[in-house]
C-alpha atoms as a PDB file:
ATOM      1  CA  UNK A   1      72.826  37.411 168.156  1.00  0.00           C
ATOM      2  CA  UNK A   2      75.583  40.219 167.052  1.00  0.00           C
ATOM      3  CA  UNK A   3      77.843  37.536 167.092  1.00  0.00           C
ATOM      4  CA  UNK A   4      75.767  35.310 164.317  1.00  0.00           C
ATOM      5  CA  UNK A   5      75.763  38.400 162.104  1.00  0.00           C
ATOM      6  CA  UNK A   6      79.270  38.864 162.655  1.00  0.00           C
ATOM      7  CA  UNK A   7      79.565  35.545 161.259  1.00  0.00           C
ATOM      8  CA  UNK A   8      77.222  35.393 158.819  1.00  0.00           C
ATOM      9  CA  UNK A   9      79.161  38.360 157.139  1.00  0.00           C
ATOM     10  CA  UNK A  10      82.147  36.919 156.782  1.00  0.00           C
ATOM     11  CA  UNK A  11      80.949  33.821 155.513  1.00  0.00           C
ATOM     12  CA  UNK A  12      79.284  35.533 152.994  1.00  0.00           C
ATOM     13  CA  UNK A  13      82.327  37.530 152.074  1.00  0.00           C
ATOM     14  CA  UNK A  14      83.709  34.155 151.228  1.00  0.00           C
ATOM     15  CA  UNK A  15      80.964  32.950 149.411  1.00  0.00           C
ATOM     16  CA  UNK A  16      81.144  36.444 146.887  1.00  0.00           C
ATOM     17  CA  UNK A  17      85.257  36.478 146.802  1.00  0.00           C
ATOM     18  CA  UNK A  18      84.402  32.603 145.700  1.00  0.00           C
ATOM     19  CA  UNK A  19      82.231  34.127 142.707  1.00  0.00           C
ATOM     20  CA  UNK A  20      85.003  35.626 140.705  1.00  0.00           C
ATOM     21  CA  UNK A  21      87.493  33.051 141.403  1.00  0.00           C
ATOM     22  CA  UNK A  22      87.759  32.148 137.660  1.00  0.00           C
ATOM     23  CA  UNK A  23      87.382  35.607 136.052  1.00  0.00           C
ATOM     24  CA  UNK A  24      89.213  38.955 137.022  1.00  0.00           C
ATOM     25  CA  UNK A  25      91.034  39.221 140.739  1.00  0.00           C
ATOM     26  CA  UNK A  26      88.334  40.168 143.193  1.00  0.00           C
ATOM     27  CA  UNK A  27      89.929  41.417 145.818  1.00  0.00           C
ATOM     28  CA  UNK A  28      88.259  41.205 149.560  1.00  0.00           C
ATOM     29  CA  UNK A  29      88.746  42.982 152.401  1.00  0.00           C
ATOM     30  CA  UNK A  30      87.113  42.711 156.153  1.00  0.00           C
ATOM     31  CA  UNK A  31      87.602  44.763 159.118  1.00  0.00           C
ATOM     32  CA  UNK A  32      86.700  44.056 163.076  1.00  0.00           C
ATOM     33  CA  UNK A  33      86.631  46.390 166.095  1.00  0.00           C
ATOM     34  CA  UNK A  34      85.651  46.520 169.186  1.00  0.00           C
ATOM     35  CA  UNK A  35      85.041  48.961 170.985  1.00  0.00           C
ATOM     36  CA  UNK A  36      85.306  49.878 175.396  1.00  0.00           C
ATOM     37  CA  UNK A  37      82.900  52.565 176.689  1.00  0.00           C
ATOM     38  CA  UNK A  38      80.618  53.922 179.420  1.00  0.00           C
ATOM     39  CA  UNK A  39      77.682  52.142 178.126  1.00  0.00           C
ATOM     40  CA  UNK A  40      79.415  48.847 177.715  1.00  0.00           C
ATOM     41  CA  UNK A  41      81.420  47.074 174.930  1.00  0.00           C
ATOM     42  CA  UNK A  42      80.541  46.669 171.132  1.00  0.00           C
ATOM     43  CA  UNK A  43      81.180  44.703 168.654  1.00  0.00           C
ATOM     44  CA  UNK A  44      81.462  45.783 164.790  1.00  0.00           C
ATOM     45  CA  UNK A  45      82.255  44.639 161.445  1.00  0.00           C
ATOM     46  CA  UNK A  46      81.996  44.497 158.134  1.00  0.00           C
ATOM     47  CA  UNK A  47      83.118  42.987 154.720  1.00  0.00           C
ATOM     48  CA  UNK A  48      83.959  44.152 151.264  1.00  0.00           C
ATOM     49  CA  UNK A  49      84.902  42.945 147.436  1.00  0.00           C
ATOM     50  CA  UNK A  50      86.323  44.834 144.918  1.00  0.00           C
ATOM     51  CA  UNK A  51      86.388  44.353 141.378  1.00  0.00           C
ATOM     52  CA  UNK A  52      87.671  46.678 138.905  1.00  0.00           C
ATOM     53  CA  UNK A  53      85.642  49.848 139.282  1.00  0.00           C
ATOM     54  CA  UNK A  54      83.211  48.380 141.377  1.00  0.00           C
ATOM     55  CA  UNK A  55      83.121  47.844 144.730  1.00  0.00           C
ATOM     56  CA  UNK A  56      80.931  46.477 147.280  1.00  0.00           C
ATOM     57  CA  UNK A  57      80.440  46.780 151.407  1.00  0.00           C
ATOM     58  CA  UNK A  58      78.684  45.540 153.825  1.00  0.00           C
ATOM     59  CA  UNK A  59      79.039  46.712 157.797  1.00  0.00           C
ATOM     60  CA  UNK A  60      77.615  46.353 161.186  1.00  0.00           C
END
């Protein structure tokens, strides 16, 4: 299930980044880690567009 979100956040950094592909650069950005502890391993992620002034993030 983490996994699918995982996924499902990337693809939908794609799918915005795709949005301004005839207007002003949009510029998109993504980060992964994974993490070793104790209690196990974890997975997180996120992904991100910028546009001018505005920017715009979304993690897990």
């Amino acid at each position: 299930m983490r996994m699918f979100r995982v996924i499902l956040l990337i693809l939908t950094g794609f799918a915005l980044a795709a949005c301004g592909a005839d207007g002003e650069p949009v510029q998109p950005t993504a980060s992964l880690g994974v993490g070793v502890g104790s209690s196990g391993t974890h997975v997180g992620g996120g992904v991100g567009l910028r546009k001018g002034g505005f920017g715009l993030y979304l993690g897990v």
